[in-house]
N, C-alpha and C. Protein backbone atom coordinates (compact mmCIF):
# COMPACT_ATOMS: atom_id res chain seq x y z
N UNK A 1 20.00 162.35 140.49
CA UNK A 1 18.72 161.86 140.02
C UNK A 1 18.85 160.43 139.49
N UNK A 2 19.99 160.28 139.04
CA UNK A 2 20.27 158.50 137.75
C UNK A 2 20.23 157.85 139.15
N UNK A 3 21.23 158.19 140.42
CA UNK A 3 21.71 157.17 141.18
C UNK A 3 20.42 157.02 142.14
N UNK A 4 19.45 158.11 142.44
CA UNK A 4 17.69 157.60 143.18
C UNK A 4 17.13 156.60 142.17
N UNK A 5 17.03 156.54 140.59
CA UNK A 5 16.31 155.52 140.30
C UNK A 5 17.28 154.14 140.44
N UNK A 6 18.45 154.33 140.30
CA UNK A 6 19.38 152.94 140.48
C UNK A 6 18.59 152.15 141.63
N UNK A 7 19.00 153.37 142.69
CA UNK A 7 18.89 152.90 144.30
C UNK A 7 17.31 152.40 144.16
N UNK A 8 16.14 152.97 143.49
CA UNK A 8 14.88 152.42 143.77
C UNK A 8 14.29 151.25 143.11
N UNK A 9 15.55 151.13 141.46
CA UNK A 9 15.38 149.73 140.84
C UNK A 9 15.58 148.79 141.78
N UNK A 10 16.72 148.57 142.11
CA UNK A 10 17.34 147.48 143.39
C UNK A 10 16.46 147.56 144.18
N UNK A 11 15.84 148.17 144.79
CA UNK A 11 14.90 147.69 145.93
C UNK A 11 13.65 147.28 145.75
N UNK A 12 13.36 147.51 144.99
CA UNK A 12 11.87 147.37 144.08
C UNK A 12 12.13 145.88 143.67
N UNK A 13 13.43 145.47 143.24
CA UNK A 13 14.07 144.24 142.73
C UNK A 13 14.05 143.06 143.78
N UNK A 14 14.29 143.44 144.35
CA UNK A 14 14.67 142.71 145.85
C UNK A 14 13.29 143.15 146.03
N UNK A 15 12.49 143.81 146.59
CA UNK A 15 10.76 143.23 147.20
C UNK A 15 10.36 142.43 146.37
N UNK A 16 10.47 142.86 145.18
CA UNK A 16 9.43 141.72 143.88
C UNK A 16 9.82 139.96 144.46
N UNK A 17 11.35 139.64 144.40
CA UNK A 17 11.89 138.16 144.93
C UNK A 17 11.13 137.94 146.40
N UNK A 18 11.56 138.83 147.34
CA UNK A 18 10.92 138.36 148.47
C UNK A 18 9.57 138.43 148.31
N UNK A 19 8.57 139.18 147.71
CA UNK A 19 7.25 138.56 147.29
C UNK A 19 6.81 137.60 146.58
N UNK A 20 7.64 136.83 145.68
CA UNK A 20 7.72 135.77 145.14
C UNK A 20 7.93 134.55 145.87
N UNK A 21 8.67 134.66 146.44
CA UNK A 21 9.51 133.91 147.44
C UNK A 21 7.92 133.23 148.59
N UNK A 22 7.76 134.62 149.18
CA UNK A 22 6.44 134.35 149.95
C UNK A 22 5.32 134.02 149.23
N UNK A 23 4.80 134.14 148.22
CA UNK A 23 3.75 133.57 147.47
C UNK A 23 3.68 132.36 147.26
N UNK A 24 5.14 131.92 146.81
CA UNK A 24 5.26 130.68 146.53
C UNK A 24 5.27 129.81 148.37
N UNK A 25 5.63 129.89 149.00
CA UNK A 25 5.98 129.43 150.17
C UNK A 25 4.46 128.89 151.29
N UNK A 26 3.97 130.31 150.96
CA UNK A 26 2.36 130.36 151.74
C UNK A 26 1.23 129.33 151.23
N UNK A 27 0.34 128.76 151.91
CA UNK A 27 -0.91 128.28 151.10
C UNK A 27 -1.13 127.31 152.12
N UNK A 28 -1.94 126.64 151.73
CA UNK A 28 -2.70 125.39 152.24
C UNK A 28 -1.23 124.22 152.79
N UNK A 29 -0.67 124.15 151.36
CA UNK A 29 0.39 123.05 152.02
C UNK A 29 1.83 124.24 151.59
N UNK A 30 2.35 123.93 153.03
CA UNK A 30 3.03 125.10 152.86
C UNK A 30 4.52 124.10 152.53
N UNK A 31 5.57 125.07 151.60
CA UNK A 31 6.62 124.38 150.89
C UNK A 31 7.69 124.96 151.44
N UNK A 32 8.83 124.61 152.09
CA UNK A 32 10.26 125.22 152.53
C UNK A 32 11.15 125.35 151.62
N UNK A 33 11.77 126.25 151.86
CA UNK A 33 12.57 126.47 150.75
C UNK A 33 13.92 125.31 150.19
N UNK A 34 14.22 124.29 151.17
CA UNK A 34 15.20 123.37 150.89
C UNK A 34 14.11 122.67 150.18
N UNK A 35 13.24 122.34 149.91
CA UNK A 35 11.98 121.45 149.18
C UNK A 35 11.96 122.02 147.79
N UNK A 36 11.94 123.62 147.76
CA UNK A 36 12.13 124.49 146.94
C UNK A 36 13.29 124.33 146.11
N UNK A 37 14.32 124.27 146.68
CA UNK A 37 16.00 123.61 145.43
C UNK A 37 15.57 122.36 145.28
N UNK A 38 15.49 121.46 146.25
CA UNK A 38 15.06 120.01 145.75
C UNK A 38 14.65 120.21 144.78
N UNK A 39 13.45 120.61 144.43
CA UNK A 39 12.07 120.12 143.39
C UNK A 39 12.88 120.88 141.70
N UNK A 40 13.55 122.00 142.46
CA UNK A 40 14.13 122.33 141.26
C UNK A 40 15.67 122.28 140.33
N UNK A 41 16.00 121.05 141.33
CA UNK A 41 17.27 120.39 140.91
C UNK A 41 16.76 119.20 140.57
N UNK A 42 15.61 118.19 141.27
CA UNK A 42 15.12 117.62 140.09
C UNK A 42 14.54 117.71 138.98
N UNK A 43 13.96 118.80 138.99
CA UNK A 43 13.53 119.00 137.55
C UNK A 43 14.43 119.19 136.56
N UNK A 44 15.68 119.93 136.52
CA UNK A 44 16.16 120.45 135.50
C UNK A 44 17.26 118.80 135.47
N UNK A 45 17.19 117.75 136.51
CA UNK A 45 17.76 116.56 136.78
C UNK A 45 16.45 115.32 135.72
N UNK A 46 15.60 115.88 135.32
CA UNK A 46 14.73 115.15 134.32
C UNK A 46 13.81 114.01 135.48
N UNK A 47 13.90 114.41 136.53
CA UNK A 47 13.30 113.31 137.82
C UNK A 47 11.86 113.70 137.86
N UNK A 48 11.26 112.83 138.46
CA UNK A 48 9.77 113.70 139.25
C UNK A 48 10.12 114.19 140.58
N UNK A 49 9.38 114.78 140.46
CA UNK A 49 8.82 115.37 142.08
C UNK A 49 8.81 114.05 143.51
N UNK A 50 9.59 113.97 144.20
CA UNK A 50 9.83 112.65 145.28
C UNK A 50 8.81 113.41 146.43
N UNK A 51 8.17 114.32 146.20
CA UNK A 51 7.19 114.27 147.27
C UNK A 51 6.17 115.19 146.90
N UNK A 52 4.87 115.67 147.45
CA UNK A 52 3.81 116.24 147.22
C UNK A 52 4.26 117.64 147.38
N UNK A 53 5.10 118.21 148.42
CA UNK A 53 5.24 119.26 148.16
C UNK A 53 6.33 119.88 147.31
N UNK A 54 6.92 119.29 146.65
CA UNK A 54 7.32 119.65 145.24
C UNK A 54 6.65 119.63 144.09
N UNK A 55 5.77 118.49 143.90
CA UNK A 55 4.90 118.73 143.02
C UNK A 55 3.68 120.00 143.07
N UNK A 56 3.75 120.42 144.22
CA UNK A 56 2.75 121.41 144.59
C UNK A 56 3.70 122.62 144.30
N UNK A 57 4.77 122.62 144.30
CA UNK A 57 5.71 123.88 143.89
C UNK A 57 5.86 124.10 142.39
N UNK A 58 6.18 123.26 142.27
CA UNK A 58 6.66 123.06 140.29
C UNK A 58 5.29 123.11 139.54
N UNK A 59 4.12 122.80 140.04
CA UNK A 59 2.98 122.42 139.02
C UNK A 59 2.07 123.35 139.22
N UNK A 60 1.74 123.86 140.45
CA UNK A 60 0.72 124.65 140.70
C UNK A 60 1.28 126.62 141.70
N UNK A 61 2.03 125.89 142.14
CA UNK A 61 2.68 127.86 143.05
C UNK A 61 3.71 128.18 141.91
N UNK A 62 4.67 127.71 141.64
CA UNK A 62 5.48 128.37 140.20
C UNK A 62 5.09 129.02 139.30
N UNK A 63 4.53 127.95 138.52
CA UNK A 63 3.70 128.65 137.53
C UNK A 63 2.60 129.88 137.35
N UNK A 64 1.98 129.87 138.19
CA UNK A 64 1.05 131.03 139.06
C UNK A 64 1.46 132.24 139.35
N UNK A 65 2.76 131.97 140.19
CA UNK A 65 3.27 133.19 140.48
C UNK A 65 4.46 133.82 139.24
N UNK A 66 5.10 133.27 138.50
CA UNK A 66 5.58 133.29 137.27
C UNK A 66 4.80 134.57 135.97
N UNK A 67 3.23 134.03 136.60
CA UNK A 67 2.56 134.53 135.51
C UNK A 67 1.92 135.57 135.79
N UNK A 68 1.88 135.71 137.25
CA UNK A 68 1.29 136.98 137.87
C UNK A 68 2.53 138.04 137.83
N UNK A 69 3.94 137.86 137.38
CA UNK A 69 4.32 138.29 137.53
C UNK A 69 4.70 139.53 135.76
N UNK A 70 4.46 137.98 134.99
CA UNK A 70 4.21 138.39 133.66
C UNK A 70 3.06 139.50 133.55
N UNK A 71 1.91 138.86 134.20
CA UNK A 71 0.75 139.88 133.70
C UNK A 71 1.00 141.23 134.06
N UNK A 72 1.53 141.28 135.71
CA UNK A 72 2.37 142.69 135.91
C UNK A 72 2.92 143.21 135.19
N UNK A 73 3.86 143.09 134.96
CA UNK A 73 4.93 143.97 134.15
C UNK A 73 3.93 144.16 132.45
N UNK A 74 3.18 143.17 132.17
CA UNK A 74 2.76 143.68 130.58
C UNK A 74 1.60 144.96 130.67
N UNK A 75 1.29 144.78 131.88
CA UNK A 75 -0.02 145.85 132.65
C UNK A 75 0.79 147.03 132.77
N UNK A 76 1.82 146.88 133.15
CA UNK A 76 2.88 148.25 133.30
C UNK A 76 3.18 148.88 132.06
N UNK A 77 3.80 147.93 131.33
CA UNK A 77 4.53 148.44 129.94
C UNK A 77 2.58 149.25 129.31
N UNK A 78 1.55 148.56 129.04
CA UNK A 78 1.00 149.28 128.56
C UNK A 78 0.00 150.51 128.98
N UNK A 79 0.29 150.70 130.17
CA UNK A 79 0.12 151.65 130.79
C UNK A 79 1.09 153.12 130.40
N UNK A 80 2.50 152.90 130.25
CA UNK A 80 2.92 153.77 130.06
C UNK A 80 2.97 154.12 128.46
């Protein structure tokens, strides 16, 4: 029984990233994932954004999906 919820944490774990992953990726201007380390090796590098679709990652799909992810889990916890 412990080792089915192990096995269903991990996978549940792994969809949540690859849905993240795709949320962030999809949209109007769509962002690749090498654009994706870029934007976030300059940031934590104190740089701006060297192109629009980093700034469209870091400012507006990050944050978004970050928080949808927050509101999830606080919707969960008080549910149970």
């Amino acid at each position: 029984m412990i080792v089915q919820k192990r096995y269903l944490f991990i996978i549940l774990s792994i969809l949540l990233f690859v849905v993240l992953v795709i949320g962030i990726e999809w949209g109007a201007v769509r962002v690749q994932h090498d654009e994706m380390i870029d934007a976030l090796q300059n940031y934590f590098k104190g740089k701006t954004p060297s192109s629009i679709h980093e700034g469209v990652f870091l400012y507006l799909r990050l944050p978004r999906v970050l928080l949808c992810v927050m509101a999830g889990g606080l919707l969960s916890l008080s549910g149970v």
